[in-house]
Protein backbone atom coordinates (compact mmCIF):
# COMPACT_ATOMS: atom_id res chain seq x y z
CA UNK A 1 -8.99 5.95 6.67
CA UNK A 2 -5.06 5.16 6.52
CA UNK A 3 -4.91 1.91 8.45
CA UNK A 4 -2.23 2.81 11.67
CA UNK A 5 0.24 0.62 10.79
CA UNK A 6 0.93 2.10 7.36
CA UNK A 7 0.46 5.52 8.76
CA UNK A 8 3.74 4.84 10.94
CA UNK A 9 5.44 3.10 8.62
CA UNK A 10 5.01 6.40 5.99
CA UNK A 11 5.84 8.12 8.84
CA UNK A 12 8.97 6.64 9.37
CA UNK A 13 10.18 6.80 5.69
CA UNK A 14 9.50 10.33 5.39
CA UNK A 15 11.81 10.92 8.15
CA UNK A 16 14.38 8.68 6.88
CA UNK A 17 14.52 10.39 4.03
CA UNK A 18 14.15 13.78 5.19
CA UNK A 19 17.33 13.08 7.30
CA UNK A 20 19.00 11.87 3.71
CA UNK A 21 18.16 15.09 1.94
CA UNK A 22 19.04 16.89 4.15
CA UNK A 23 22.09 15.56 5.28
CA UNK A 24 23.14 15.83 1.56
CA UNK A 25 21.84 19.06 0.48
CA UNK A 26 21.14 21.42 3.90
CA UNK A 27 17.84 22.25 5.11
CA UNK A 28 17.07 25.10 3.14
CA UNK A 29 18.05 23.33 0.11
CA UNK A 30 15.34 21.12 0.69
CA UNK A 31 11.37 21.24 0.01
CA UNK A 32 9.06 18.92 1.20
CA UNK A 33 8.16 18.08 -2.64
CA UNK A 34 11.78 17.29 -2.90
CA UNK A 35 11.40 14.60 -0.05
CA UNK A 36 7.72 13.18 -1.42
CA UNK A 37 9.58 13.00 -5.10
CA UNK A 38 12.77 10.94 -3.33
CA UNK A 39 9.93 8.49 -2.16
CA UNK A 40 7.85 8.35 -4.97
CA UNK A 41 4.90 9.43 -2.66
CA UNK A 42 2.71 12.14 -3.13
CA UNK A 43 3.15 15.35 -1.97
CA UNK A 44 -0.40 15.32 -0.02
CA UNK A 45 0.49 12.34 1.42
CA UNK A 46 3.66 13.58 3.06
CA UNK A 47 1.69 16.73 3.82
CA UNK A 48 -1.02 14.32 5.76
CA UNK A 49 1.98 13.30 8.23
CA UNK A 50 4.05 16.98 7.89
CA UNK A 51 2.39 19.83 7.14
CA UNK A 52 5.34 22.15 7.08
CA UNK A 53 8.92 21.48 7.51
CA UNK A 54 8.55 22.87 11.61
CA UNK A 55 6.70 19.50 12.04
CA UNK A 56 8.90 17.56 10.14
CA UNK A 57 11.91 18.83 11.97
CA UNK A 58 10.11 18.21 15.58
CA UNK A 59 9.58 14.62 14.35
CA UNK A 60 13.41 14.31 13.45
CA UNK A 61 14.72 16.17 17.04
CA UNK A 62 12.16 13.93 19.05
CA UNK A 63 13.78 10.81 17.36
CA UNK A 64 17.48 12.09 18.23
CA UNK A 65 16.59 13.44 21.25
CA UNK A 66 15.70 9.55 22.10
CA UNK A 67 18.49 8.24 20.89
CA UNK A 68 21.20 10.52 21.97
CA UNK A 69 19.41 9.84 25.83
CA UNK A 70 20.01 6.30 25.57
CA UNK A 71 23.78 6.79 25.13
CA UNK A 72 24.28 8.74 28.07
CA UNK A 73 22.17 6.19 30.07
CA UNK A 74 24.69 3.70 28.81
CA UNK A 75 27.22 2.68 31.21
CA UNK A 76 25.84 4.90 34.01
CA UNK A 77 26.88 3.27 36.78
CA UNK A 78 30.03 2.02 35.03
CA UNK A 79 33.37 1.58 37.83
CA UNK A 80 35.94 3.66 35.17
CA UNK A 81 33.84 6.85 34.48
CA UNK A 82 36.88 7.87 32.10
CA UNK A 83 35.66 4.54 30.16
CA UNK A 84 32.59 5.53 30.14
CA UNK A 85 32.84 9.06 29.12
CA UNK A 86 35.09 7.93 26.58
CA UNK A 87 32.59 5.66 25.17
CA UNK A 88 30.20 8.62 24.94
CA UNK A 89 32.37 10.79 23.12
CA UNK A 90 32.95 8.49 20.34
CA UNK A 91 29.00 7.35 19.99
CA UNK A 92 28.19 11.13 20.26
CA UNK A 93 30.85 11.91 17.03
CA UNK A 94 28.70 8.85 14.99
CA UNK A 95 25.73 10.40 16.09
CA UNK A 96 26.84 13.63 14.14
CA UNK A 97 27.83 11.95 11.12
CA UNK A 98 24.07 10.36 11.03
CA UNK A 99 22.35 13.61 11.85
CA UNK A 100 25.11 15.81 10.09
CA UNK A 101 22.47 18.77 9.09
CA UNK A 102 21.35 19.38 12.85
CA UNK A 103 24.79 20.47 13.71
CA UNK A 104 25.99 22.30 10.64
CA UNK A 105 22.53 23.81 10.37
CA UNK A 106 21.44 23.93 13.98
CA UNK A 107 21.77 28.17 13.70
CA UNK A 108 19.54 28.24 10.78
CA UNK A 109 17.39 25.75 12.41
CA UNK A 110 17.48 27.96 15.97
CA UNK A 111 16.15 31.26 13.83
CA UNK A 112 13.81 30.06 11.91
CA UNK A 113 11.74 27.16 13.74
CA UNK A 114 10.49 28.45 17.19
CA UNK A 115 9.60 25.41 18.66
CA UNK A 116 12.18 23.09 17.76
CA UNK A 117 14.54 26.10 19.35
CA UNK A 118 12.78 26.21 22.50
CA UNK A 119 13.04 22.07 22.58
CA UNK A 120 16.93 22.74 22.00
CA UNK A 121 16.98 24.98 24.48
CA UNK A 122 15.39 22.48 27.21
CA UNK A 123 17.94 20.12 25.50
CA UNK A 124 21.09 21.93 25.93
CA UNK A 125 20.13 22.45 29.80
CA UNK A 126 19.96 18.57 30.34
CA UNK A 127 22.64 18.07 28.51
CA UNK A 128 25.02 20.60 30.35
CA UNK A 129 23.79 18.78 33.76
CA UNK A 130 24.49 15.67 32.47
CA UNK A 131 28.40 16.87 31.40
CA UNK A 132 28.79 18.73 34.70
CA UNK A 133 28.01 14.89 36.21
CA UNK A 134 30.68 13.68 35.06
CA UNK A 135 33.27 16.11 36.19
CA UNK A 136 31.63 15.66 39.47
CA UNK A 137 32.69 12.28 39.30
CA UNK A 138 35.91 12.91 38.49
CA UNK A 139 36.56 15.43 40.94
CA UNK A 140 35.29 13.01 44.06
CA UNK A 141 37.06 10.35 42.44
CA UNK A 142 40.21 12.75 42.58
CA UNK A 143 41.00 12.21 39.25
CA UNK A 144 41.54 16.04 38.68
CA UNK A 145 43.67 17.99 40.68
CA UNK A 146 42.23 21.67 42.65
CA UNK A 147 41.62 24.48 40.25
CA UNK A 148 44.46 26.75 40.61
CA UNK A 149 41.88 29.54 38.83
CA UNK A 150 38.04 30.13 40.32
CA UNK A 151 35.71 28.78 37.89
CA UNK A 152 38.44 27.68 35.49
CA UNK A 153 36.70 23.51 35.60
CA UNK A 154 33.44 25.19 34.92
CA UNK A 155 34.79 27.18 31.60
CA UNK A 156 36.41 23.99 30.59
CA UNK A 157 33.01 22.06 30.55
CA UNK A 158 31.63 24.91 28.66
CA UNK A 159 34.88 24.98 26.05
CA UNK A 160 34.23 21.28 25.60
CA UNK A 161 30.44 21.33 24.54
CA UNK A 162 31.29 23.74 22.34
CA UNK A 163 33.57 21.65 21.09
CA UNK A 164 31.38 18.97 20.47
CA UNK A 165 28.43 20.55 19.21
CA UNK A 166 30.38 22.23 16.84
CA UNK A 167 32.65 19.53 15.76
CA UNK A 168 31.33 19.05 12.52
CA UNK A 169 30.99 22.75 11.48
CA UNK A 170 34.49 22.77 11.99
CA UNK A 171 35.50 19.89 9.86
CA UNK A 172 33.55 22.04 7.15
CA UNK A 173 35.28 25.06 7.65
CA UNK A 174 38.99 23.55 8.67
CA UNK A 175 39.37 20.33 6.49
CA UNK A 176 42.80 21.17 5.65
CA UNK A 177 44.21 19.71 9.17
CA UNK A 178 41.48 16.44 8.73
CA UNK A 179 43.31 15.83 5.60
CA UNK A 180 46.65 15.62 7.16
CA UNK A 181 45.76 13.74 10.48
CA UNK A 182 42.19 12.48 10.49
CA UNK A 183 41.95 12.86 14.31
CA UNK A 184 38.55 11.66 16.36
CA UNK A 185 36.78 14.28 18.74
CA UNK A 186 37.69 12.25 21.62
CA UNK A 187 41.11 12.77 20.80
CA UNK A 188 40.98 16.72 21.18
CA UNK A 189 38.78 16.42 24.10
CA UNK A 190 40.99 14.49 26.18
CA UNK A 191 44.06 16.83 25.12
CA UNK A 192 42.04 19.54 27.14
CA UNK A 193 41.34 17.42 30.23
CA UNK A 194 44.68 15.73 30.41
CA UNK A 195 47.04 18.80 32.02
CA UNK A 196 44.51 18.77 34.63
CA UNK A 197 44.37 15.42 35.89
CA UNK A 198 46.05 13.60 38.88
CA UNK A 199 48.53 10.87 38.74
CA UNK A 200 45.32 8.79 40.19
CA UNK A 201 43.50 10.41 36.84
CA UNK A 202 46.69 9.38 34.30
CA UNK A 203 46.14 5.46 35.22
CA UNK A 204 42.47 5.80 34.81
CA UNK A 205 43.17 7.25 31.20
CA UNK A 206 46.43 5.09 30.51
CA UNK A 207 43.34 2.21 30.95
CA UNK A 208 41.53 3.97 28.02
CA UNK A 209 44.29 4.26 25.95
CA UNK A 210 45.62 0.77 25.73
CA UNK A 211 42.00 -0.59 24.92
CA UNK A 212 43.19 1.55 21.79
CA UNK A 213 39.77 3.66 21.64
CA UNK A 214 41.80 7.13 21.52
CA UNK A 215 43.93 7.16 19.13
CA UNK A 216 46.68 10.29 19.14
């Protein structure tokens, strides 16, 4: 018997490096012998823990899915909720860079591993409630002004989680306009919601942008 301790602490490592390799290399790029050899473990011994790369991939979402919840917790009750959605967006771009293969793989990922699709799924919901809190906020707070279109605030919350899940696919595919001016995610977010917002809704962002956490 594998005394517990060590059993987590393998545990742990394999998913360390298993974020690594992949990270570096893709998914599909990367076997579970591949991970065992990084380690120097065996590859039984990873198999004890992960017996296919489903389980391994779980283990990883579980883990993200925990930390990505703690930074929308963050500043929940916070008197600015510009300041605090702003705070979001840039720990949510960080968060991207450390689990880079989950969003320029998350397609591959979605086909070919069932239940870590169905936990996205459930994910994406929560996630979408979460956003549409925030505009909620903003709206009683009067920060936005009345949708001159039916629906159009609704679209906008949808064109802005696709922007941020996808942010990094983009930077893949478009590096050309990265190289040139190395803008942050909040930066293009905030160029959507700014038309819409009221004077009341410029002074709560003007507060943002002289902390200097959005940079043009």
């Amino acid at each position: 018997m594998i005394p517990i301790r060590l059993k987590m602490k393998t545990k742990q490592r394999i998913i360390n490096q298993a974020i690594i390799s992949y990270n570096t290399l893709g998914v599909t790029n990367v076997t579970s012998r591949d991970i065992a050899k990084a380690l120097k473990i065996s590859h039984g011994n990873l198999e004890y823990h992960f017996p296919n790369k489903e389980a391994l991939l779980m283990a990883i979402y579980k883990q993200m899915k925990k930390d990505i919840s703690q930074v929308y917790k963050e500043g929940k009750h916070a008197v600015n909720p510009f300041l605090h959605f702003n705070e979001l967006l840039i720990k949510l771009e960080q968060f991207h860079n450390d689990y880079l293969f989950f969003n320029l793989d998350v397609l591959e990922i979605s086909r070919n591993y069932p239940e870590v699709s169905a936990l996205l799924n459930k994910t994406f919901q929560i996630r979408k409630a979460q956003m549409s809190h925030f505009y909620d906020r903003f709206t009683e707070l009067g920060y936005f002004k009345k949708e001159t279109i039916p629906g159009m605030y609704l679209r906008l919350q949808h064109t802005i989680r696709i922007m941020i899940t996808f942010w990094k696919s983009q930077q893949e595919v478009l590096p050309y306009f990265e190289n040139v001016q190395k803008p942050k995610m909040s930066t293009y977010v905030w160029d959507l919601l700014t038309p819409h917002m009221t004077e009341k809704g410029v002074q709560a962002y003007n507060t943002i942008t002289q902390t200097n956490t959005i940079i043009p």
